[in-house]
PDB file of N, CA and C in Angstrom:
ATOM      1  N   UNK A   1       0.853  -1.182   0.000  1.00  0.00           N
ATOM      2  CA  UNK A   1       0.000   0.000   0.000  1.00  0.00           C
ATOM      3  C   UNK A   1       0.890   1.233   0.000  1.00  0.00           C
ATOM      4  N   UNK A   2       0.492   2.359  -0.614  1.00  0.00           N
ATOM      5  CA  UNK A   2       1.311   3.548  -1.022  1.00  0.00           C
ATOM      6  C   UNK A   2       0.573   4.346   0.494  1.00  0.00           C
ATOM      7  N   UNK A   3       1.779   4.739   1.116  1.00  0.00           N
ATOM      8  CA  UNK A   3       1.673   4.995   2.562  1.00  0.00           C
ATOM      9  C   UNK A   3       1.140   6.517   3.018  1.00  0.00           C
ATOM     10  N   UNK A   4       1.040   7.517   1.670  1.00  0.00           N
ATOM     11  CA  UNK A   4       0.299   9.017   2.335  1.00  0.00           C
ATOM     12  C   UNK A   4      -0.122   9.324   0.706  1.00  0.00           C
ATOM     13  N   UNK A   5      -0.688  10.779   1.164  1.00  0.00           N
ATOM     14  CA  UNK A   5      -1.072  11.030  -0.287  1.00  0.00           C
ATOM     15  C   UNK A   5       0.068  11.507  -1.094  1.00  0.00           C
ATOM     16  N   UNK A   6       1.259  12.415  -1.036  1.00  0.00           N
ATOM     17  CA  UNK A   6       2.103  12.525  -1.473  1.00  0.00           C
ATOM     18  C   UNK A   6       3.149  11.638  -2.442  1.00  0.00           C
ATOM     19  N   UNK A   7       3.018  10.702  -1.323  1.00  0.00           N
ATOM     20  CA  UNK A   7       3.422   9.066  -1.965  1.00  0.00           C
ATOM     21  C   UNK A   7       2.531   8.729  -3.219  1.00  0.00           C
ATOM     22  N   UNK A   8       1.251   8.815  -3.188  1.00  0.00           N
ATOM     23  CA  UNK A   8       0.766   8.125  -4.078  1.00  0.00           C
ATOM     24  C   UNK A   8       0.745   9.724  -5.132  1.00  0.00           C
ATOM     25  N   UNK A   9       0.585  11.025  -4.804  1.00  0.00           N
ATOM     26  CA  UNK A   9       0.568  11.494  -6.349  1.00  0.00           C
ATOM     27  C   UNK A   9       2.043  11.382  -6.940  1.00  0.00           C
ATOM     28  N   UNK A  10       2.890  11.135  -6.209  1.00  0.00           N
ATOM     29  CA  UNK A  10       4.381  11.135  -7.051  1.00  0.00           C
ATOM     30  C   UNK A  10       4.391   9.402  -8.015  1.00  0.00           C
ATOM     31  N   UNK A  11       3.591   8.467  -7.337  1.00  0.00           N
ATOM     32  CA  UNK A  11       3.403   7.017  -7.929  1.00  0.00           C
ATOM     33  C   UNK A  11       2.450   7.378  -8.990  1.00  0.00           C
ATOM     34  N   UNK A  12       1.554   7.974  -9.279  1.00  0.00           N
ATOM     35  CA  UNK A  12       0.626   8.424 -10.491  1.00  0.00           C
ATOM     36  C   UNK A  12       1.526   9.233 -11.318  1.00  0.00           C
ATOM     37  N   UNK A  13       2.152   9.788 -11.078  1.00  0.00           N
ATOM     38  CA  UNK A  13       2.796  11.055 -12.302  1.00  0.00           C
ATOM     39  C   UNK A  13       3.868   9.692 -12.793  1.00  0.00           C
ATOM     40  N   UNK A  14       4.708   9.150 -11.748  1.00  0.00           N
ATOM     41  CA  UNK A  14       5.724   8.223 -12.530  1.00  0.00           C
ATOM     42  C   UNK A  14       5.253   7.574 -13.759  1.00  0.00           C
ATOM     43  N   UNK A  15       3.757   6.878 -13.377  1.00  0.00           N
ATOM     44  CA  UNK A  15       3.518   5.786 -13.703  1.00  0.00           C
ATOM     45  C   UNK A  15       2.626   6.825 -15.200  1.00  0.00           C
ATOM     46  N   UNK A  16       1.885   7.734 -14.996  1.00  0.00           N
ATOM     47  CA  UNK A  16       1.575   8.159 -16.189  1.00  0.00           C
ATOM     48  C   UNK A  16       2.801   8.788 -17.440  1.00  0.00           C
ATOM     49  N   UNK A  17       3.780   8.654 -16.439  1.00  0.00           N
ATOM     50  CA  UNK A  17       5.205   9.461 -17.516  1.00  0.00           C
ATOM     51  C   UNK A  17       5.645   8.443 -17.862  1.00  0.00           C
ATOM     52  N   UNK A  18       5.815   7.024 -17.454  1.00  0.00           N
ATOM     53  CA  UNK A  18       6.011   5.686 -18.239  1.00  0.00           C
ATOM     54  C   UNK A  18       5.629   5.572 -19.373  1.00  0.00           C
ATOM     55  N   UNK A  19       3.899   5.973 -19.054  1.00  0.00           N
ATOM     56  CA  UNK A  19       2.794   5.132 -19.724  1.00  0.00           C
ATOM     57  C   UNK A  19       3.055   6.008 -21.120  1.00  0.00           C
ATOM     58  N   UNK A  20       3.369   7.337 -20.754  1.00  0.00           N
ATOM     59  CA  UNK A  20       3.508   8.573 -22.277  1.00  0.00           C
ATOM     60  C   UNK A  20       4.588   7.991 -22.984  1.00  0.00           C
ATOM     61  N   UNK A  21       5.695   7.473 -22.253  1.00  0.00           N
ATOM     62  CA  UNK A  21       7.287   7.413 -22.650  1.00  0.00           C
ATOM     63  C   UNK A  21       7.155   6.182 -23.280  1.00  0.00           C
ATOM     64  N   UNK A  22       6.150   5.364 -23.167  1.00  0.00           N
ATOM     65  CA  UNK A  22       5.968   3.761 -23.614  1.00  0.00           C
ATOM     66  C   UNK A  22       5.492   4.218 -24.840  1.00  0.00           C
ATOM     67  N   UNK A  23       4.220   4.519 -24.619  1.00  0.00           N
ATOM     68  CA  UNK A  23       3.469   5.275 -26.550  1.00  0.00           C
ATOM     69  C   UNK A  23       4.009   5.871 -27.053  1.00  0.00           C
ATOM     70  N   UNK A  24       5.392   6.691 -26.529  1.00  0.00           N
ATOM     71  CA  UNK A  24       5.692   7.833 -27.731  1.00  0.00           C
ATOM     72  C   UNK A  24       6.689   7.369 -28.265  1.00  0.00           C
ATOM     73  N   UNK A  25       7.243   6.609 -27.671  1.00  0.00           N
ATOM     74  CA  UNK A  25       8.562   5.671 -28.030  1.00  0.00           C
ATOM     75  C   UNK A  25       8.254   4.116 -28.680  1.00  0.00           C
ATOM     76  N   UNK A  26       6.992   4.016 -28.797  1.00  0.00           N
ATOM     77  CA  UNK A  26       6.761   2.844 -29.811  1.00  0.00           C
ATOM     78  C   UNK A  26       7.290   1.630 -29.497  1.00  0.00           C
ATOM     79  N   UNK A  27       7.017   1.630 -27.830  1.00  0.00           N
ATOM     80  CA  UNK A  27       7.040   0.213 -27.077  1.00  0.00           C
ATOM     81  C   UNK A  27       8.233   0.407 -25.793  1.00  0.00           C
ATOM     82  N   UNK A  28       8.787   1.304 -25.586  1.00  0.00           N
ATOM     83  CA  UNK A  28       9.769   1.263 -24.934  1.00  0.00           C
ATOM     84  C   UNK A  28       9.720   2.021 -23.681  1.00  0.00           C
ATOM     85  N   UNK A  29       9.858   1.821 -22.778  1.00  0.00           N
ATOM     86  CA  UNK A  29       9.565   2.346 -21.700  1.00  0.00           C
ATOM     87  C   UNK A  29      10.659   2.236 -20.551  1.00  0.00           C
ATOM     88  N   UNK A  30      10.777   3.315 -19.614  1.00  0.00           N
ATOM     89  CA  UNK A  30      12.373   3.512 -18.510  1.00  0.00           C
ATOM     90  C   UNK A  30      11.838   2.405 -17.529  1.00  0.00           C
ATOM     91  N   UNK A  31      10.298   1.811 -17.181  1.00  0.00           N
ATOM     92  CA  UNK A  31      10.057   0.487 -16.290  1.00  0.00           C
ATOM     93  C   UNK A  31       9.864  -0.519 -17.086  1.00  0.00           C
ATOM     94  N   UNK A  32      10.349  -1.576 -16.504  1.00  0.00           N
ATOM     95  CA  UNK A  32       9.977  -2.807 -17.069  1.00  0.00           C
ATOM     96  C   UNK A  32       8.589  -2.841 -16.623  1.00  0.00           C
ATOM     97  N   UNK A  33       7.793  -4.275 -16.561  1.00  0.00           N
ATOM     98  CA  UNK A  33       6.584  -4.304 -16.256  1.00  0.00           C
ATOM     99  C   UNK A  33       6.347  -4.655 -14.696  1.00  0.00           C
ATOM    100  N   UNK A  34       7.366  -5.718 -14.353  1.00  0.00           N
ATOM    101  CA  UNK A  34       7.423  -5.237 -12.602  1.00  0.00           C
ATOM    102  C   UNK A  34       7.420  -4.078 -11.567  1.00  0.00           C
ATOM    103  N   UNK A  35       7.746  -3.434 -12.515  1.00  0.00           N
ATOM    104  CA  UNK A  35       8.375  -1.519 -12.099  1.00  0.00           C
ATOM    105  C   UNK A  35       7.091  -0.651 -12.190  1.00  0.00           C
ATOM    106  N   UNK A  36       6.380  -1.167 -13.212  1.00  0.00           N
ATOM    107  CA  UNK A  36       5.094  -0.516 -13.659  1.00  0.00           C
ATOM    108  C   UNK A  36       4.016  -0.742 -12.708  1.00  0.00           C
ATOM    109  N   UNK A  37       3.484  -1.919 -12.608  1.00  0.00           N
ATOM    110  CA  UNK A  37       2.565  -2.598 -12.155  1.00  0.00           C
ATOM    111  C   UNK A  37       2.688  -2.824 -10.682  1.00  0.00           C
ATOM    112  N   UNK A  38       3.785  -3.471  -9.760  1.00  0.00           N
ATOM    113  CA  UNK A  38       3.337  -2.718  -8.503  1.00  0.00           C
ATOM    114  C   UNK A  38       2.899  -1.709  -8.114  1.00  0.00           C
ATOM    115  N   UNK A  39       3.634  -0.445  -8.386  1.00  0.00           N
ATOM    116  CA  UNK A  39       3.304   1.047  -7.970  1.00  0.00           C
ATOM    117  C   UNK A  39       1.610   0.995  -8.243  1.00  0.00           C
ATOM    118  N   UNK A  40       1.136   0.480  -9.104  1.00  0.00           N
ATOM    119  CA  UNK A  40      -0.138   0.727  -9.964  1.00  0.00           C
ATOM    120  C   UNK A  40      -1.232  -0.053  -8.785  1.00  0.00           C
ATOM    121  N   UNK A  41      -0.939  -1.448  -8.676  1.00  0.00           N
ATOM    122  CA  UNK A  41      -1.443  -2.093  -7.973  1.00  0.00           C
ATOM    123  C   UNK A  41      -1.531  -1.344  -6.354  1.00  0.00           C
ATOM    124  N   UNK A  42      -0.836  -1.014  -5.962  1.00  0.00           N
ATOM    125  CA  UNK A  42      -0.867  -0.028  -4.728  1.00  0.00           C
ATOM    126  C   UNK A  42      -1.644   1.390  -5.081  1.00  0.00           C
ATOM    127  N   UNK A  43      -1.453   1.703  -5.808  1.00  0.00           N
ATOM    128  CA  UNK A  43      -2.697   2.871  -6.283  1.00  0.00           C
ATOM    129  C   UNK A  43      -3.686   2.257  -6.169  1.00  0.00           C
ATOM    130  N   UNK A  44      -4.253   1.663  -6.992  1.00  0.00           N
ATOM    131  CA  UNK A  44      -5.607   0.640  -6.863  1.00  0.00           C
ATOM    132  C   UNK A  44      -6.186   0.219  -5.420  1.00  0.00           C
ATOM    133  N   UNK A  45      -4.785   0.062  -4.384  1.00  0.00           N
ATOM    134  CA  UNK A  45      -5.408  -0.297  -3.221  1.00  0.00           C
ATOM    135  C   UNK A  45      -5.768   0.925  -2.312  1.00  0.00           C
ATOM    136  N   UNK A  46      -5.437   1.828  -2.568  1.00  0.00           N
ATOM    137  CA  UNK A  46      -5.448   3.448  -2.262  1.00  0.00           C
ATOM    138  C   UNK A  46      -6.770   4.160  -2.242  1.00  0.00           C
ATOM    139  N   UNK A  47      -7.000   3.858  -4.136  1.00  0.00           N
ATOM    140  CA  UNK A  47      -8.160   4.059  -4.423  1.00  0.00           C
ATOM    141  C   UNK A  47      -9.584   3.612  -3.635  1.00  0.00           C
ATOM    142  N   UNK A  48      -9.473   2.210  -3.651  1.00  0.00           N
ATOM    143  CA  UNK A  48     -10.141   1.658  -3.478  1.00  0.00           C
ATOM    144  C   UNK A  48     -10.863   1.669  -1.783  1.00  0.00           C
ATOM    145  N   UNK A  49      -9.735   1.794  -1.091  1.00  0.00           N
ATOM    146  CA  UNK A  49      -9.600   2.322   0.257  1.00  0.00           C
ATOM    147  C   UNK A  49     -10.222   3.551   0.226  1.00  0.00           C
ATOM    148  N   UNK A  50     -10.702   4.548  -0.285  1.00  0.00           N
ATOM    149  CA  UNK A  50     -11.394   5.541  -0.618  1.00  0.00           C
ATOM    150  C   UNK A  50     -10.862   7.016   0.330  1.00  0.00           C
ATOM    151  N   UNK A  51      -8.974   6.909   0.262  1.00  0.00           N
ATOM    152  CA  UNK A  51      -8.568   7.879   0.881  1.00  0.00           C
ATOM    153  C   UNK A  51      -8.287   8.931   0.070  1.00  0.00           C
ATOM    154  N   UNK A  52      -7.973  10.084   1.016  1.00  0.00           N
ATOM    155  CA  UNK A  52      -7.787  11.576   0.117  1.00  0.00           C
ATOM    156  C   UNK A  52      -6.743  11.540  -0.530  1.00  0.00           C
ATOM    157  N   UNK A  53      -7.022  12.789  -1.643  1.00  0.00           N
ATOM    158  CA  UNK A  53      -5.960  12.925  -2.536  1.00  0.00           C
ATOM    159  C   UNK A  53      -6.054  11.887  -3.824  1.00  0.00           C
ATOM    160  N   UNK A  54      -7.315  11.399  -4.517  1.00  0.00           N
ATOM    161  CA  UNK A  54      -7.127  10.228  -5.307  1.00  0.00           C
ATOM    162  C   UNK A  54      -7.327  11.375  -6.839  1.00  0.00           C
ATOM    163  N   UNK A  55      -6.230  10.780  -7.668  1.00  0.00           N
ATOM    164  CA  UNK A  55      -6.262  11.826  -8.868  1.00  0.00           C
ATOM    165  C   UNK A  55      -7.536  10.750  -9.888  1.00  0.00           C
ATOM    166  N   UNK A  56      -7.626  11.337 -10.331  1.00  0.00           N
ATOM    167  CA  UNK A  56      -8.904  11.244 -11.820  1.00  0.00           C
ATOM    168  C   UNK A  56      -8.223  10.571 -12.805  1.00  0.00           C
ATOM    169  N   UNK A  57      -6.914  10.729 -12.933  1.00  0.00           N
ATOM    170  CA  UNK A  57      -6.013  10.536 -14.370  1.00  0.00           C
ATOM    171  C   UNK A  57      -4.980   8.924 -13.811  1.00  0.00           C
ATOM    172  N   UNK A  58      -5.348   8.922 -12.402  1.00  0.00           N
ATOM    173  CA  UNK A  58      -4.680   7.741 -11.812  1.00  0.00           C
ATOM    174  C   UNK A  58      -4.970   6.451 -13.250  1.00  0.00           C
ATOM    175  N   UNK A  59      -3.627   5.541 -13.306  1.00  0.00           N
ATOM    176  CA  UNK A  59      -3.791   4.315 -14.364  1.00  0.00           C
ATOM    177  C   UNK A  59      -4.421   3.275 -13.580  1.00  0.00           C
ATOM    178  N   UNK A  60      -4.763   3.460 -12.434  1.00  0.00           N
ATOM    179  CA  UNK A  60      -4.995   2.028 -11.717  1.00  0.00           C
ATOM    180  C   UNK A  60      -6.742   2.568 -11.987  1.00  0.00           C
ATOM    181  N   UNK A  61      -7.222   3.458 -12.567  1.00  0.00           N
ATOM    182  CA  UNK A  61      -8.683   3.600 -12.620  1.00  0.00           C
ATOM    183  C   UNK A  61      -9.523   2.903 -14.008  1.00  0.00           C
TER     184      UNK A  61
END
């Protein structure tokens, strides 16, 4: 679990600057998919937990 809100908007911006750097680069991305997908999966549990600070643009939505 991503431990405050700070934590988790810096885990959303990473994970959406992957997600840009993956499409714009035509498959290639600075995380592998282990790298990706935890952080994400802990968003999801964040979310879901229904604590403050949850962004709109989050990938785990």
């Amino acid at each position: 679990m991503i431990a405050d809100a700070a934590a988790y908007a810096q885990a959303v911006g990473n994970a959406v600057s992957a997600a840009a750097a993956y499409y714009a680069a035509g498959g290639t991305s600075p995380l592998d998919d282990d790298a990706y997908d935890r952080p994400v999966r802990g968003m999801a549990d964040r979310e879901a937990a229904r604590r403050p600070g949850r962004r709109w643009w989050s990938p785990a939505r």
